[in-house]
PDB file of N, CA and C in Angstrom:
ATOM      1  N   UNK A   1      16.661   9.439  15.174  1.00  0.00           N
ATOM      2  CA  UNK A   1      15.796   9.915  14.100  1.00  0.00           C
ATOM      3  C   UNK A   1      14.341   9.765  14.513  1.00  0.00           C
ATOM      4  N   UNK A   2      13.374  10.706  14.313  1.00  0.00           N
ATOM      5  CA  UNK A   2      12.026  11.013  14.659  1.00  0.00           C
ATOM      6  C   UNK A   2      11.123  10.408  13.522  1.00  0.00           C
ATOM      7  N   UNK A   3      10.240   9.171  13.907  1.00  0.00           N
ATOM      8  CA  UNK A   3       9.576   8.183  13.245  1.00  0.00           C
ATOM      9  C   UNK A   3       8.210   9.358  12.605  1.00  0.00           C
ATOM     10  N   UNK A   4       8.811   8.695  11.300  1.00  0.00           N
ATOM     11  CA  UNK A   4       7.683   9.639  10.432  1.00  0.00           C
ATOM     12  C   UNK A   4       6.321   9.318  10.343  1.00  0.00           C
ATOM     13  N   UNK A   5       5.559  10.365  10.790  1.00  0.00           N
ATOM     14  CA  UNK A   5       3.930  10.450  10.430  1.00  0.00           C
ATOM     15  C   UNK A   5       3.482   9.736   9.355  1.00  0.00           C
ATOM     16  N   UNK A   6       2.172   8.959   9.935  1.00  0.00           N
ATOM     17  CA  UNK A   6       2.080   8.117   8.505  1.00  0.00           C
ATOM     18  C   UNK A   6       1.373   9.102   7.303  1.00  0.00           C
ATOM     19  N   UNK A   7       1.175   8.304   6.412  1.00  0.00           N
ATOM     20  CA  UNK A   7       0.450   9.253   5.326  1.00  0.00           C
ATOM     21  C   UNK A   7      -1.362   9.552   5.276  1.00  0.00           C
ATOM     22  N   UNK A   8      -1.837  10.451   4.883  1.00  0.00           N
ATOM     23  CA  UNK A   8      -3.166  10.685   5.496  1.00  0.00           C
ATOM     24  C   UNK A   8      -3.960   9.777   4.669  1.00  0.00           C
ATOM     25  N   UNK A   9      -3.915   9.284   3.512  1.00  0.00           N
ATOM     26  CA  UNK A   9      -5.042   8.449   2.875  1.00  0.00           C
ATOM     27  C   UNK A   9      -4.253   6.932   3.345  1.00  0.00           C
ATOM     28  N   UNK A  10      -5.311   6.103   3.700  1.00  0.00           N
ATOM     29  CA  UNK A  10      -4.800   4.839   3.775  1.00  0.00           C
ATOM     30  C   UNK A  10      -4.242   3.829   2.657  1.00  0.00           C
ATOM     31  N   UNK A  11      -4.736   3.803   1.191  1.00  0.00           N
ATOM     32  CA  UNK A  11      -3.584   3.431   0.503  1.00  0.00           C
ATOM     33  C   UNK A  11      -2.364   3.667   0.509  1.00  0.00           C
ATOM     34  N   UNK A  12      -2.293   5.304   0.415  1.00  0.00           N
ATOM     35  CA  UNK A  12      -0.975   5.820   0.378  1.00  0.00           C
ATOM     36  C   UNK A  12      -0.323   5.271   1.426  1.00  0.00           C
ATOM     37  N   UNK A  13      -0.574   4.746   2.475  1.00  0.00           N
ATOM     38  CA  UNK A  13      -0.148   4.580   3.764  1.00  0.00           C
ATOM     39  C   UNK A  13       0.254   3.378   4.068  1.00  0.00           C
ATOM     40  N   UNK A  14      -0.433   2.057   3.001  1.00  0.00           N
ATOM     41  CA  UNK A  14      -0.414   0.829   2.753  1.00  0.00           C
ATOM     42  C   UNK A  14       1.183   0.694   1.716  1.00  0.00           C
ATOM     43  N   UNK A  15       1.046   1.581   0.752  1.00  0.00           N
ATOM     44  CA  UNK A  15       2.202   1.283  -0.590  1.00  0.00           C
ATOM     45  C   UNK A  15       3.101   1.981   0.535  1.00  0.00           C
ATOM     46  N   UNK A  16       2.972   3.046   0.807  1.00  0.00           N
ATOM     47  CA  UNK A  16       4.482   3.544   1.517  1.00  0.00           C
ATOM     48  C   UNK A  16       4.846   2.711   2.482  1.00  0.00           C
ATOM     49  N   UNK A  17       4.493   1.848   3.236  1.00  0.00           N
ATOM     50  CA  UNK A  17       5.120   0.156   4.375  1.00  0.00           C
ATOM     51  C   UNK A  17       5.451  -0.182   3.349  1.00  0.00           C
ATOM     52  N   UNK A  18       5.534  -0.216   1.857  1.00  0.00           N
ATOM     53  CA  UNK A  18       6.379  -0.811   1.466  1.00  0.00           C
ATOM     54  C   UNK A  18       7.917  -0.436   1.247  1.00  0.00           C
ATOM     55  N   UNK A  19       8.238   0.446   1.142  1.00  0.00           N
ATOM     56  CA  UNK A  19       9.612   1.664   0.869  1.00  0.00           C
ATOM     57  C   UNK A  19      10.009   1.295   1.593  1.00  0.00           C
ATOM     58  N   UNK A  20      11.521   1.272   1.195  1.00  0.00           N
ATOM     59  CA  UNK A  20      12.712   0.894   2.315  1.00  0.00           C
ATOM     60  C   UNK A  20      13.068   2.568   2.960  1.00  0.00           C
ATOM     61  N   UNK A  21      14.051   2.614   3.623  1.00  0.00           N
ATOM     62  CA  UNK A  21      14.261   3.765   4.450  1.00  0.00           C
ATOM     63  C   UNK A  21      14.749   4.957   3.326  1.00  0.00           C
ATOM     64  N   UNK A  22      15.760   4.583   2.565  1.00  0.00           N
ATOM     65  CA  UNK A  22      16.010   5.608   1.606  1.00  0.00           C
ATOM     66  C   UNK A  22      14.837   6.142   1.140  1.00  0.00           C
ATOM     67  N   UNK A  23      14.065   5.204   0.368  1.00  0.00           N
ATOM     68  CA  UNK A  23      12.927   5.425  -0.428  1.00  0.00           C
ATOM     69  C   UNK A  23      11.854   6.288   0.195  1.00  0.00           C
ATOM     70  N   UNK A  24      11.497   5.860   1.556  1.00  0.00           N
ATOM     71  CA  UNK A  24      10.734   6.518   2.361  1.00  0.00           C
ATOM     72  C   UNK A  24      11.259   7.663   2.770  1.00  0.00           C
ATOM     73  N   UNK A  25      12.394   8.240   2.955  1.00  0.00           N
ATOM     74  CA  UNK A  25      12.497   9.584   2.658  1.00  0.00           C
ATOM     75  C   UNK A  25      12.741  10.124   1.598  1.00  0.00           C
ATOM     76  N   UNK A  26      12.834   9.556   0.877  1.00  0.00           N
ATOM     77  CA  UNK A  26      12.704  10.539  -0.775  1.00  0.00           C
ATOM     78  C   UNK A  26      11.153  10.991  -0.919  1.00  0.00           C
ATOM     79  N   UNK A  27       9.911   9.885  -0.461  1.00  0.00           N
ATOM     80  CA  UNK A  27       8.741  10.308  -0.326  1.00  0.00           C
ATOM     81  C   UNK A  27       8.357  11.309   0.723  1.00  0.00           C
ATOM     82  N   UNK A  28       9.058  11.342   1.626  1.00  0.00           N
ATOM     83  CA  UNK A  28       8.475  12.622   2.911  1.00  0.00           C
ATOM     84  C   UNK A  28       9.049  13.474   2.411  1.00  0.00           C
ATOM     85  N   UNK A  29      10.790  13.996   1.592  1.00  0.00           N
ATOM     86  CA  UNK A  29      11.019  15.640   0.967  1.00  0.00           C
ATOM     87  C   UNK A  29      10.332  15.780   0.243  1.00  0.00           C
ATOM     88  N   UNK A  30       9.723  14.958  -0.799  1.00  0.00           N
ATOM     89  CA  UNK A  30       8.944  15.005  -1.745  1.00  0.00           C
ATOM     90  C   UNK A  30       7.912  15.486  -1.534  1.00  0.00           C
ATOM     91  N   UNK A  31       7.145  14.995  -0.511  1.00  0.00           N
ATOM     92  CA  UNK A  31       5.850  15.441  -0.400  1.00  0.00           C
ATOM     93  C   UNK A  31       5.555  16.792   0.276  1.00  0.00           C
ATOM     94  N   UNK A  32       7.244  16.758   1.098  1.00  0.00           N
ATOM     95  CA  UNK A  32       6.806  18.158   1.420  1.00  0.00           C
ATOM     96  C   UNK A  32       7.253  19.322   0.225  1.00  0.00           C
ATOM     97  N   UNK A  33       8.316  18.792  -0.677  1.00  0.00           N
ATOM     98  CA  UNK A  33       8.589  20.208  -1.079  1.00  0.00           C
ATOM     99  C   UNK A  33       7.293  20.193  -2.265  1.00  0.00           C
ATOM    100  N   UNK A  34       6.427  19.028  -2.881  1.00  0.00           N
ATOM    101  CA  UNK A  34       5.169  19.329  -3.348  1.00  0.00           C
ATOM    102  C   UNK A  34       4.396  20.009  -2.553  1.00  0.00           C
ATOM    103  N   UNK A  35       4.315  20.120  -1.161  1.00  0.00           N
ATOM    104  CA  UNK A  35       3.069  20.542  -0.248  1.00  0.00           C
ATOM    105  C   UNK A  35       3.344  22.134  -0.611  1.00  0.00           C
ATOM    106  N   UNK A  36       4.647  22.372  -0.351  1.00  0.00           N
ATOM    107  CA  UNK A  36       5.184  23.819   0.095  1.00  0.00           C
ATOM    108  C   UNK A  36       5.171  24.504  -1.436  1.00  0.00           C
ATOM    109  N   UNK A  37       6.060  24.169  -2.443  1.00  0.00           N
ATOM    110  CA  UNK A  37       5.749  24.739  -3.480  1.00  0.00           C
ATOM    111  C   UNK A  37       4.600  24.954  -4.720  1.00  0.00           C
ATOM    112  N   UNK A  38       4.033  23.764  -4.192  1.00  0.00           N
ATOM    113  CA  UNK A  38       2.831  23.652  -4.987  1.00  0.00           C
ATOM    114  C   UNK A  38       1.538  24.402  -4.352  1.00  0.00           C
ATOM    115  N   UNK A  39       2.062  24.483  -3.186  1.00  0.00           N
ATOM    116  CA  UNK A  39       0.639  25.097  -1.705  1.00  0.00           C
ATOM    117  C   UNK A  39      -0.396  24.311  -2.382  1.00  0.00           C
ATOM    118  N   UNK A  40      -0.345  22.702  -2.226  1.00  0.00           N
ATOM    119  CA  UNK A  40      -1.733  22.332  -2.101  1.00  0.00           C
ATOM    120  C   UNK A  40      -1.937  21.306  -0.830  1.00  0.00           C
ATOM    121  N   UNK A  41      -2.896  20.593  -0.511  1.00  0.00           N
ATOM    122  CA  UNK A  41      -2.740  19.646   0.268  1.00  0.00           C
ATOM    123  C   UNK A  41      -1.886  18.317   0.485  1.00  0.00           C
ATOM    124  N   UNK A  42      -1.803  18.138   1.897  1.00  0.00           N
ATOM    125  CA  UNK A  42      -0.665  17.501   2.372  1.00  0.00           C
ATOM    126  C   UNK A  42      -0.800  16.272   1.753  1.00  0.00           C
ATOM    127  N   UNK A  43      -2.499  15.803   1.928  1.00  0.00           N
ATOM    128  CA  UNK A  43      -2.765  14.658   1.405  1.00  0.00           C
ATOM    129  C   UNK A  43      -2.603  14.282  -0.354  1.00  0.00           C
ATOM    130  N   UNK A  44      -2.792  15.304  -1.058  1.00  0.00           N
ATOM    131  CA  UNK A  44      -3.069  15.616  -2.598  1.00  0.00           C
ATOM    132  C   UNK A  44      -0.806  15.150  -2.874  1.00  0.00           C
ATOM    133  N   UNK A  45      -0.394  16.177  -1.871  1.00  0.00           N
ATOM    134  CA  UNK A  45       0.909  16.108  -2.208  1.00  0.00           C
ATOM    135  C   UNK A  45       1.641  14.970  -1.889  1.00  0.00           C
ATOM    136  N   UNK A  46       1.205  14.119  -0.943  1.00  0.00           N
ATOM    137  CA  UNK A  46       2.056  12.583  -0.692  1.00  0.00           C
ATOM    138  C   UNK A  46       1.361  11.427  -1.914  1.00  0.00           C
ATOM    139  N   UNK A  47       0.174  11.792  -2.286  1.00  0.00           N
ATOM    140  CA  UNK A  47      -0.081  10.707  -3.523  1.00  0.00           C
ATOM    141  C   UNK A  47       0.963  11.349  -4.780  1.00  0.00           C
ATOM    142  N   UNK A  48       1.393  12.283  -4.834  1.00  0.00           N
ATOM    143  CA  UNK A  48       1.916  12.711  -6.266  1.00  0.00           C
ATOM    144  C   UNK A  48       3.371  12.461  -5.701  1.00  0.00           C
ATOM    145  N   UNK A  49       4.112  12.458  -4.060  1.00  0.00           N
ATOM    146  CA  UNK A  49       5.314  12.220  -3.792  1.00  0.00           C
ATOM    147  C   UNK A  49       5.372  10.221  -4.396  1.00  0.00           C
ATOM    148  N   UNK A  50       4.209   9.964  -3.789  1.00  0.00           N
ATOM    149  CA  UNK A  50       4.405   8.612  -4.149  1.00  0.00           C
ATOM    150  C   UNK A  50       4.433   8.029  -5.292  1.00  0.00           C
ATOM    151  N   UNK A  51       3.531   8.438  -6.159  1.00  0.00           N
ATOM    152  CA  UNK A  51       3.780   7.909  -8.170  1.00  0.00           C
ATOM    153  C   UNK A  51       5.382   8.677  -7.915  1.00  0.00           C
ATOM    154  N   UNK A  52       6.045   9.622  -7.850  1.00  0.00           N
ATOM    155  CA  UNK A  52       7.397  10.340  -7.663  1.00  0.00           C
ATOM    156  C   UNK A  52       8.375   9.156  -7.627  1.00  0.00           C
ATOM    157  N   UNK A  53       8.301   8.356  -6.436  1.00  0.00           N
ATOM    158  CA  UNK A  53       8.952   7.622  -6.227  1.00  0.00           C
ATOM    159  C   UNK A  53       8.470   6.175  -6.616  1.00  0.00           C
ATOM    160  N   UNK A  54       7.332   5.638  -6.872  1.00  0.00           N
ATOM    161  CA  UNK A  54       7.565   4.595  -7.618  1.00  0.00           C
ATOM    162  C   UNK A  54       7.701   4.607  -8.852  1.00  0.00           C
ATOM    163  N   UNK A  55       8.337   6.055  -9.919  1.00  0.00           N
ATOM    164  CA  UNK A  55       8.249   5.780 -11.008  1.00  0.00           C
ATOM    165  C   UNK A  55      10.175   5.519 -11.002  1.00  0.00           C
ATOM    166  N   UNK A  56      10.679   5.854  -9.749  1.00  0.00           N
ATOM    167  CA  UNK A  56      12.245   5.899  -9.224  1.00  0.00           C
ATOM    168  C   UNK A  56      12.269   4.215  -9.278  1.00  0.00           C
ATOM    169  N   UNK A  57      11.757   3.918  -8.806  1.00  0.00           N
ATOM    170  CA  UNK A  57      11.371   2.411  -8.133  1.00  0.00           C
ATOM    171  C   UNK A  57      10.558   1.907  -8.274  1.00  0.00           C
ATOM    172  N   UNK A  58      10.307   1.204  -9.298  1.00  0.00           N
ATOM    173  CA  UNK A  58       9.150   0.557  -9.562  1.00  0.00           C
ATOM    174  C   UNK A  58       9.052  -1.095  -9.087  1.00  0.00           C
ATOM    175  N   UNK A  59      10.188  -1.366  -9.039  1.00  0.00           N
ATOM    176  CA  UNK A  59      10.623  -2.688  -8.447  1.00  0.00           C
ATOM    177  C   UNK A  59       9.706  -3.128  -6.927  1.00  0.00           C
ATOM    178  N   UNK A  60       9.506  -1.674  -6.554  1.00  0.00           N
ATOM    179  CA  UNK A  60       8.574  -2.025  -5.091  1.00  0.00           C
ATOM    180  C   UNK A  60       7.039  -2.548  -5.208  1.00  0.00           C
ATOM    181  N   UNK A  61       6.793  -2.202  -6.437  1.00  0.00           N
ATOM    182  CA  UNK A  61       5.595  -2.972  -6.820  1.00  0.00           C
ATOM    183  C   UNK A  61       5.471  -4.272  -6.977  1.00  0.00           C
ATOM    184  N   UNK A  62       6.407  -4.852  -7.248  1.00  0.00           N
ATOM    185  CA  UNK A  62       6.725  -6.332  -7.188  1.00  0.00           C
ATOM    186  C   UNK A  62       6.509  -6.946  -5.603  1.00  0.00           C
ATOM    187  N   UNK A  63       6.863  -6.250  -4.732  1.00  0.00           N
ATOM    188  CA  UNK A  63       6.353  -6.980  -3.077  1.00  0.00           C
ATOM    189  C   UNK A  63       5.312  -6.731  -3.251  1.00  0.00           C
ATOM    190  N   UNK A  64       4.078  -6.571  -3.824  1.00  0.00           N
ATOM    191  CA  UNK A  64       2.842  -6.060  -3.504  1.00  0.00           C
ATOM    192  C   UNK A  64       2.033  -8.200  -3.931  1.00  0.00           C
ATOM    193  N   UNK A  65       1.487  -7.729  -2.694  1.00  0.00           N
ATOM    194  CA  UNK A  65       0.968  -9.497  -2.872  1.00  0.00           C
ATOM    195  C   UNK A  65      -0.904  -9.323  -3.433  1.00  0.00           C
TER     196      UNK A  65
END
């Protein structure tokens, strides 16, 4: 499996090290099928993949120190 690109804003990039592997790909289809159907930016579309998935998982907010 081909190690995924990190995310372009550095928060986003900080909360997503937190996602386990499932989770972290629910955020990369996500962000792409926001990128692709929404046609907006890649960056605009991984912050809205990410509220996506921590509203799936909110429990990941709890590792946040």
């Amino acid at each position: 499996m081909q190690k995924p690109t990190p995310p372009l804003d550095a928060l986003v990039a900080d909360m997503v090290s937190l996602l386990d592997d499932n989770q972290r790909e629910e955020f990369e289809e996500r962000a792409a099928i926001i990128e692709f159907e929404a046609k907006v930016p890649r960056a605009h579309a991984e912050c809205l993949a990410l509220l996506a998935v921590l509203r799936r998982h909110p429990a990941v907010l709890t590792t946040i120190r």
